[in-house]
PDB file of N, CA and C in Angstrom:
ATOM      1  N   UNK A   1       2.551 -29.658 -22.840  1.00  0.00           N
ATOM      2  CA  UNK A   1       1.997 -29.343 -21.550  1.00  0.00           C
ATOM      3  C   UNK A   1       0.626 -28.683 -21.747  1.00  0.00           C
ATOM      4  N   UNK A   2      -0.534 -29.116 -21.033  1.00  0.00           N
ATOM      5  CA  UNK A   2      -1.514 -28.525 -20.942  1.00  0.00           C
ATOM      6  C   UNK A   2      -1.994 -27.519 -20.231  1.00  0.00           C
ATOM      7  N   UNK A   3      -2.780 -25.988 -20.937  1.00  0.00           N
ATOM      8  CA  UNK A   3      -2.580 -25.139 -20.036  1.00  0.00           C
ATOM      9  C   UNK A   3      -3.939 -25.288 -19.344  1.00  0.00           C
ATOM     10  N   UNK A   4      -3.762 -25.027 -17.728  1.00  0.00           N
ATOM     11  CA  UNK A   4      -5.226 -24.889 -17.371  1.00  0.00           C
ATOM     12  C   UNK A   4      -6.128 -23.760 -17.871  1.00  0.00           C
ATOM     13  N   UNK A   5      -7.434 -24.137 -17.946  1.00  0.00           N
ATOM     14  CA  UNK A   5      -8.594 -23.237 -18.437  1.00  0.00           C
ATOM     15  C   UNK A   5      -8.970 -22.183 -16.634  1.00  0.00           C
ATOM     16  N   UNK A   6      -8.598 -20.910 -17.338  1.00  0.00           N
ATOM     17  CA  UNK A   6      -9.477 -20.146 -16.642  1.00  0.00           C
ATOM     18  C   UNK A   6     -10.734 -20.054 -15.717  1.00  0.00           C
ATOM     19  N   UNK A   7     -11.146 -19.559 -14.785  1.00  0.00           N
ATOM     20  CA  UNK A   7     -12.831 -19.893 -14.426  1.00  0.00           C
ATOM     21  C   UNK A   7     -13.390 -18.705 -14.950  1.00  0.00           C
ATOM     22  N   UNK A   8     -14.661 -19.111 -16.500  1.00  0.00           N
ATOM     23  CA  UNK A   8     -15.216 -18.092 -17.003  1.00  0.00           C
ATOM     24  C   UNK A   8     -15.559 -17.079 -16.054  1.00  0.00           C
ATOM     25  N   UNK A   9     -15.710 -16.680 -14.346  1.00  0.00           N
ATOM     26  CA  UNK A   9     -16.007 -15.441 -14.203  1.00  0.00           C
ATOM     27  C   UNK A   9     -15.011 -14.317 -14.054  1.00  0.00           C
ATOM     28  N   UNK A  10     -13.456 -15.401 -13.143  1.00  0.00           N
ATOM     29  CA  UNK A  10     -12.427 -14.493 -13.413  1.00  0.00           C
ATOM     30  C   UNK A  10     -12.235 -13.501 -14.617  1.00  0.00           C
ATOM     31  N   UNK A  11     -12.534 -14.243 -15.707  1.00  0.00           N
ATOM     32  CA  UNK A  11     -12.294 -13.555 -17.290  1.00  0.00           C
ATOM     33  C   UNK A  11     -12.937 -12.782 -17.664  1.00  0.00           C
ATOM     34  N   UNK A  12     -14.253 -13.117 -17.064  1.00  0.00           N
ATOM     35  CA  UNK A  12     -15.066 -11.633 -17.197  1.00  0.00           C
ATOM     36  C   UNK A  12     -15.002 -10.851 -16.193  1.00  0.00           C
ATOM     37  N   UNK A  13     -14.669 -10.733 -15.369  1.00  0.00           N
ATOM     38  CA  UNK A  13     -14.593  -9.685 -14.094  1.00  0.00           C
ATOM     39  C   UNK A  13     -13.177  -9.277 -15.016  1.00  0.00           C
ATOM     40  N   UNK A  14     -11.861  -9.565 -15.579  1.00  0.00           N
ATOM     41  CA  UNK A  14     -11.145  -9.209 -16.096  1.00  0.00           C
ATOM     42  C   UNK A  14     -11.502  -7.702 -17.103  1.00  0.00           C
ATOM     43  N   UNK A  15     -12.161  -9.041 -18.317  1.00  0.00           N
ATOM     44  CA  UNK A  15     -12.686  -7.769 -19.016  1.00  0.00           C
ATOM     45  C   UNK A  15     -13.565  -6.780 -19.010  1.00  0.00           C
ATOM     46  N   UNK A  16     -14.217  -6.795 -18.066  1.00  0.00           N
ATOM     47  CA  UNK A  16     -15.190  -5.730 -17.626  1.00  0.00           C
ATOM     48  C   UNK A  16     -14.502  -4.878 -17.138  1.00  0.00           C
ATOM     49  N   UNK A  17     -12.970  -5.050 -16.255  1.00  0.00           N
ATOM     50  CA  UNK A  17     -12.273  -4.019 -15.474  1.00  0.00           C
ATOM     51  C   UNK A  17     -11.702  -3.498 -16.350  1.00  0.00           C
ATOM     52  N   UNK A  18     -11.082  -4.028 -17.322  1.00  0.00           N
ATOM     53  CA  UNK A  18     -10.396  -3.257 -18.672  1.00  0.00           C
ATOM     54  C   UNK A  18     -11.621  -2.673 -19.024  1.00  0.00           C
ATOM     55  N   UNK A  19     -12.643  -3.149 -19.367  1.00  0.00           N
ATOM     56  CA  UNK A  19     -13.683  -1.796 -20.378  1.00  0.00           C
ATOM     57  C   UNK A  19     -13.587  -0.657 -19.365  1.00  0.00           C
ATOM     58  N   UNK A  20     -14.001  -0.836 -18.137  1.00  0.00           N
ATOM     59  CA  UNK A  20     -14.405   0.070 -17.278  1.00  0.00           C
ATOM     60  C   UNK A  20     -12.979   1.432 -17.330  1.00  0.00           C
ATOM     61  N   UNK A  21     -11.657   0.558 -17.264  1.00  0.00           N
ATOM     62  CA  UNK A  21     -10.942   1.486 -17.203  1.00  0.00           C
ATOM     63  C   UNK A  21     -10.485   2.431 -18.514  1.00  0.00           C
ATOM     64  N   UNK A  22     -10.835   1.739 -19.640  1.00  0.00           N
ATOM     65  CA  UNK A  22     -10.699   2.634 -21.033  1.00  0.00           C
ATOM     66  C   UNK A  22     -12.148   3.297 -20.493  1.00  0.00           C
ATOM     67  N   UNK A  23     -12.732   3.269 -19.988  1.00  0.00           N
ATOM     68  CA  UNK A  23     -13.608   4.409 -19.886  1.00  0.00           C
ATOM     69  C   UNK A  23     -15.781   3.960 -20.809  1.00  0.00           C
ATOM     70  N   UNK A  24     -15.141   2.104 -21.330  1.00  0.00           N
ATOM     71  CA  UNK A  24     -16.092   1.962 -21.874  1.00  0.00           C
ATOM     72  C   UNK A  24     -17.886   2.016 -21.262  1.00  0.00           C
ATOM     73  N   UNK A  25     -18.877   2.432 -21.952  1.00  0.00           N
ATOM     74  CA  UNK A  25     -20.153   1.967 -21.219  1.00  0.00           C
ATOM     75  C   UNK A  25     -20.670   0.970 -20.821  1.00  0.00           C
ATOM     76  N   UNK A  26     -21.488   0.367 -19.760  1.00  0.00           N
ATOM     77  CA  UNK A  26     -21.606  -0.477 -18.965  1.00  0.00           C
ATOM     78  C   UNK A  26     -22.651  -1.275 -19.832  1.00  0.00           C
ATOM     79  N   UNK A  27     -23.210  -0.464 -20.792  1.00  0.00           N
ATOM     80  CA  UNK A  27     -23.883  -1.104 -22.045  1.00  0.00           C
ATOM     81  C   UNK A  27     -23.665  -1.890 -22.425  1.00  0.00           C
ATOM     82  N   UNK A  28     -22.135  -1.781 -22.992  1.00  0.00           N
ATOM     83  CA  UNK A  28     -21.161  -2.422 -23.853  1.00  0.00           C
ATOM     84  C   UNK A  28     -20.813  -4.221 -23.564  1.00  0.00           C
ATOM     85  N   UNK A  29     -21.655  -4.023 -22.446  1.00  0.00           N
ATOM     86  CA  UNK A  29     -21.197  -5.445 -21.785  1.00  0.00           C
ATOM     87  C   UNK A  29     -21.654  -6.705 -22.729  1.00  0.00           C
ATOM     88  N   UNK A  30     -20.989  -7.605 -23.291  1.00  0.00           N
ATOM     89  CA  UNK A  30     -21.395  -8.967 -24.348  1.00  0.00           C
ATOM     90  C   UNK A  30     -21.749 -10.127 -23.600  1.00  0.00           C
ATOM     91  N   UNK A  31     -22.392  -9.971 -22.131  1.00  0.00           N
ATOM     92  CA  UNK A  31     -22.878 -11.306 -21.695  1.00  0.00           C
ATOM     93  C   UNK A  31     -24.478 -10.784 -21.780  1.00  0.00           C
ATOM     94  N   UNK A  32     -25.130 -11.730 -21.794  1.00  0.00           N
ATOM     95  CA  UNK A  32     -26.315 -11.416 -21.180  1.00  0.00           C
ATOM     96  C   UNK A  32     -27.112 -12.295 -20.128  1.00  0.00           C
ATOM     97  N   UNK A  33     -26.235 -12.994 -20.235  1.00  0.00           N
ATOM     98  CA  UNK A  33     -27.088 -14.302 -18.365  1.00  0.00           C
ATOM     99  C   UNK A  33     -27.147 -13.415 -17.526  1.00  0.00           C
ATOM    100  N   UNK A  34     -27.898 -13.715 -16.511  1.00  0.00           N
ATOM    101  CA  UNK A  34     -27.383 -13.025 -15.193  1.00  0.00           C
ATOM    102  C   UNK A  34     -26.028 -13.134 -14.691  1.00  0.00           C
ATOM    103  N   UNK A  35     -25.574 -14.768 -14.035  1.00  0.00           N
ATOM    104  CA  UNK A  35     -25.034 -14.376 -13.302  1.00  0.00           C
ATOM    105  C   UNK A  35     -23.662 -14.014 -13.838  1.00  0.00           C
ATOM    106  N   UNK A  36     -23.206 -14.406 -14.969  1.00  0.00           N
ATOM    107  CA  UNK A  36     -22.110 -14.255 -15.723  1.00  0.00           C
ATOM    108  C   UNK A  36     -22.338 -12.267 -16.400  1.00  0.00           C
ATOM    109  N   UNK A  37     -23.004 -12.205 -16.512  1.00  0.00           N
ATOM    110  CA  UNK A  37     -23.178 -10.440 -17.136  1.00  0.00           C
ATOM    111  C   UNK A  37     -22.474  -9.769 -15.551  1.00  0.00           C
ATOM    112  N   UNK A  38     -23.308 -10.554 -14.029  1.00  0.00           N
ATOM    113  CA  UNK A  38     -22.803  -9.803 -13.052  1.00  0.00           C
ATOM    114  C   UNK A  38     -21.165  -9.823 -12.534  1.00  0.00           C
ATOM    115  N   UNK A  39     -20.687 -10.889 -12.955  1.00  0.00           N
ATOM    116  CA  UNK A  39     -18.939 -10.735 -12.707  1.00  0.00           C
ATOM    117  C   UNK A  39     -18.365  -9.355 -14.112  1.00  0.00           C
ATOM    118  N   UNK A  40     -19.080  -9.615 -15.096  1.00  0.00           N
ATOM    119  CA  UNK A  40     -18.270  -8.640 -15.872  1.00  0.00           C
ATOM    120  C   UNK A  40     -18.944  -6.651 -15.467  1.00  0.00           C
ATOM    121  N   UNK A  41     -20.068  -6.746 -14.991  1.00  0.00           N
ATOM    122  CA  UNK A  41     -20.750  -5.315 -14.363  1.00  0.00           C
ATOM    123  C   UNK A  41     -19.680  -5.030 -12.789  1.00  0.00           C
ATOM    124  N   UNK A  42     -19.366  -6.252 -12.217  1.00  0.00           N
ATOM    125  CA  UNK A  42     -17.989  -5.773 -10.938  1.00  0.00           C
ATOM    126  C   UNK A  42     -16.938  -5.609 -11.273  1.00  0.00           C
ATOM    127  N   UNK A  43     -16.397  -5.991 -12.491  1.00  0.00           N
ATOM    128  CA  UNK A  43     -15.477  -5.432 -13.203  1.00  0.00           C
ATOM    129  C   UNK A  43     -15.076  -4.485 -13.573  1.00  0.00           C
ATOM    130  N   UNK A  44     -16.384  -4.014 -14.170  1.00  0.00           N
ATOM    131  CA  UNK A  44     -16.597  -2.691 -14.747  1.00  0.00           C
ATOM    132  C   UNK A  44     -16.552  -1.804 -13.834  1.00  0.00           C
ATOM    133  N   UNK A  45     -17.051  -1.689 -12.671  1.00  0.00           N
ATOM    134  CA  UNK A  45     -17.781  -0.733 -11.780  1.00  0.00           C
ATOM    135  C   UNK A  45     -16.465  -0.803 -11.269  1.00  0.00           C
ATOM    136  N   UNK A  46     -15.326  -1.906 -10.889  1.00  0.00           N
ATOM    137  CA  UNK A  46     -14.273  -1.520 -10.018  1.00  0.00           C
ATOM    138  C   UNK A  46     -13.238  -0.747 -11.581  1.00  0.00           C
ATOM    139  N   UNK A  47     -13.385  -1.446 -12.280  1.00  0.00           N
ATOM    140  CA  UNK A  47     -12.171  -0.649 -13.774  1.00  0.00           C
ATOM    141  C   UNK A  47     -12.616   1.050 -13.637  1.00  0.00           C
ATOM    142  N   UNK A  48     -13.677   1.319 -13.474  1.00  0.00           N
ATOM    143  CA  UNK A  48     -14.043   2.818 -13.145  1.00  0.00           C
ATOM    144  C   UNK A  48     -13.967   3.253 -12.013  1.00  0.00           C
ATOM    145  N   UNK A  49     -13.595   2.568 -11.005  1.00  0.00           N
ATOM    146  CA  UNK A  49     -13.303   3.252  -9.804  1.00  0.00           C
ATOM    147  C   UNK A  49     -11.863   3.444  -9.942  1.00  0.00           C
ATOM    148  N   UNK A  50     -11.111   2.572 -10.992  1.00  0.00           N
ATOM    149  CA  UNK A  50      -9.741   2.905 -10.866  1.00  0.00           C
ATOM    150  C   UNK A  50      -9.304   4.033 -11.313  1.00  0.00           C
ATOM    151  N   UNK A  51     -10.167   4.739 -12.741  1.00  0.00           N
ATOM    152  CA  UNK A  51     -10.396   5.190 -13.709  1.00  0.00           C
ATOM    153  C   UNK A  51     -10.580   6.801 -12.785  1.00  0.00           C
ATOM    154  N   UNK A  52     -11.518   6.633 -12.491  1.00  0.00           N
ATOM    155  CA  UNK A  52     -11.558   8.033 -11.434  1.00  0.00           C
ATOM    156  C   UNK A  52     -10.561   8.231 -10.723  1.00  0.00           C
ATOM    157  N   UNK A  53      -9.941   7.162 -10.094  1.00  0.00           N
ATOM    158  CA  UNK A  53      -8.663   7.247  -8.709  1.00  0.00           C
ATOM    159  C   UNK A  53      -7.184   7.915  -9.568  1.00  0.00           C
ATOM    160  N   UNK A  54      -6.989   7.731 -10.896  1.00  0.00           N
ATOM    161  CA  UNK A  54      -6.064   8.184 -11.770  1.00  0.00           C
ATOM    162  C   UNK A  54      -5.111   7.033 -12.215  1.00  0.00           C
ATOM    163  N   UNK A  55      -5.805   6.036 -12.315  1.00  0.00           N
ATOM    164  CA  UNK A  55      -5.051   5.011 -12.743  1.00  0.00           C
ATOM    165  C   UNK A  55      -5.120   4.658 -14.042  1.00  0.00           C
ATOM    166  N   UNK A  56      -4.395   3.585 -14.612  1.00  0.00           N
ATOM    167  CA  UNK A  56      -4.608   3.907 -16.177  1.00  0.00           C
ATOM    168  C   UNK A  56      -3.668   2.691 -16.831  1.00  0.00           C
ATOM    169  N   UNK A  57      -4.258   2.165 -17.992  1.00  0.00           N
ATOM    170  CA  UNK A  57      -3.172   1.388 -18.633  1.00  0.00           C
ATOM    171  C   UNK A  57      -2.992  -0.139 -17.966  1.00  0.00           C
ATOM    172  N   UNK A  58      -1.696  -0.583 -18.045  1.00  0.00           N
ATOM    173  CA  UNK A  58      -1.535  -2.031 -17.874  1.00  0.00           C
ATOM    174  C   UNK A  58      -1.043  -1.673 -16.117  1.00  0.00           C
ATOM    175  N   UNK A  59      -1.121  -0.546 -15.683  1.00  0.00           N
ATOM    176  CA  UNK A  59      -0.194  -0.662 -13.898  1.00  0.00           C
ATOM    177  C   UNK A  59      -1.388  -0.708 -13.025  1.00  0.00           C
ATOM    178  N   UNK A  60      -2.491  -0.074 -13.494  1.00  0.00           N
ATOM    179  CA  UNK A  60      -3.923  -0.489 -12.864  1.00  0.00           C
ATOM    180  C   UNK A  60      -4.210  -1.693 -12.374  1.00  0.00           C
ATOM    181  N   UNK A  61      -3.516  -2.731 -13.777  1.00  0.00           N
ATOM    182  CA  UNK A  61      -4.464  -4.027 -13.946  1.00  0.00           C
ATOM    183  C   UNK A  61      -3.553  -4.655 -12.953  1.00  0.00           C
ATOM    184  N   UNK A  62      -2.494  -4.385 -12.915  1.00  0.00           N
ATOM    185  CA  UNK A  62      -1.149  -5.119 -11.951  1.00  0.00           C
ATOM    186  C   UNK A  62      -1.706  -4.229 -10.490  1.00  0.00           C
ATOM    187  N   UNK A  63      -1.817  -3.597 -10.096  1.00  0.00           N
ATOM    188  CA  UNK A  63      -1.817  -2.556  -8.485  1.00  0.00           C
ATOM    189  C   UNK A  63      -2.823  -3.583  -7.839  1.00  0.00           C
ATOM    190  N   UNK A  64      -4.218  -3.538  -9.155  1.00  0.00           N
ATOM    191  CA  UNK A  64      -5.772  -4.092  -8.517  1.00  0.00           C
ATOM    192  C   UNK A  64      -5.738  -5.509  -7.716  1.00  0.00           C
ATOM    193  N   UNK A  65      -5.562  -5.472  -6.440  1.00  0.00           N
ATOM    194  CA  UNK A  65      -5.541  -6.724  -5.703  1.00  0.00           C
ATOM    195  C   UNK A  65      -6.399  -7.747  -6.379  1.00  0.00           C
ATOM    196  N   UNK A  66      -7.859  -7.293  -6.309  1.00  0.00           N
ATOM    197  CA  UNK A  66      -8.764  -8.293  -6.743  1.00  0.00           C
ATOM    198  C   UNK A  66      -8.591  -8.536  -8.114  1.00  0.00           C
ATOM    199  N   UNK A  67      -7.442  -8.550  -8.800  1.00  0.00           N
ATOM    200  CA  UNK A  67      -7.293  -9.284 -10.121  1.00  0.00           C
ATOM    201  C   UNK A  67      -6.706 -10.518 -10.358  1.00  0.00           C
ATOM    202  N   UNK A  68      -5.913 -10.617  -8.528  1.00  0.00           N
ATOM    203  CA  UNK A  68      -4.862 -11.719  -8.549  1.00  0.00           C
ATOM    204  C   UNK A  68      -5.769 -12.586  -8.453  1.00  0.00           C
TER     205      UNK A  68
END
């Protein structure tokens, strides 16, 4: 069975919300296009809003509507 491929921005809005919520810098980010760097910087910016709110870990990534 073949698995479907992801849409590269979901995956980076993914991992940007994980950096954001370990607390990583917005530096840290490994895209550099525009518009693909900007799904993983909304990532980030929402993984740190979770980060402040007291969320944490893998129940963050499950709560965060916009992950579904």
């Amino acid at each position: 069975m073949k698995r479907q491929k992801r849409d590269r921005s979901s995956v980076l809005f993914n991992r940007g919300f994980t950096a954001g919520l370990v607390g990583k810098s917005k530096d840290e980010c490994p895209v550099t296009l525009g518009d693909l760097r900007n799904h993983w910087l909304s990532g980030w910016r929402e993984g740190r809003e979770a980060h402040w709110d007291g969320q944490s870990g893998v129940s963050a990534i499950h709560i965060n509507p916009s992950l579904h």
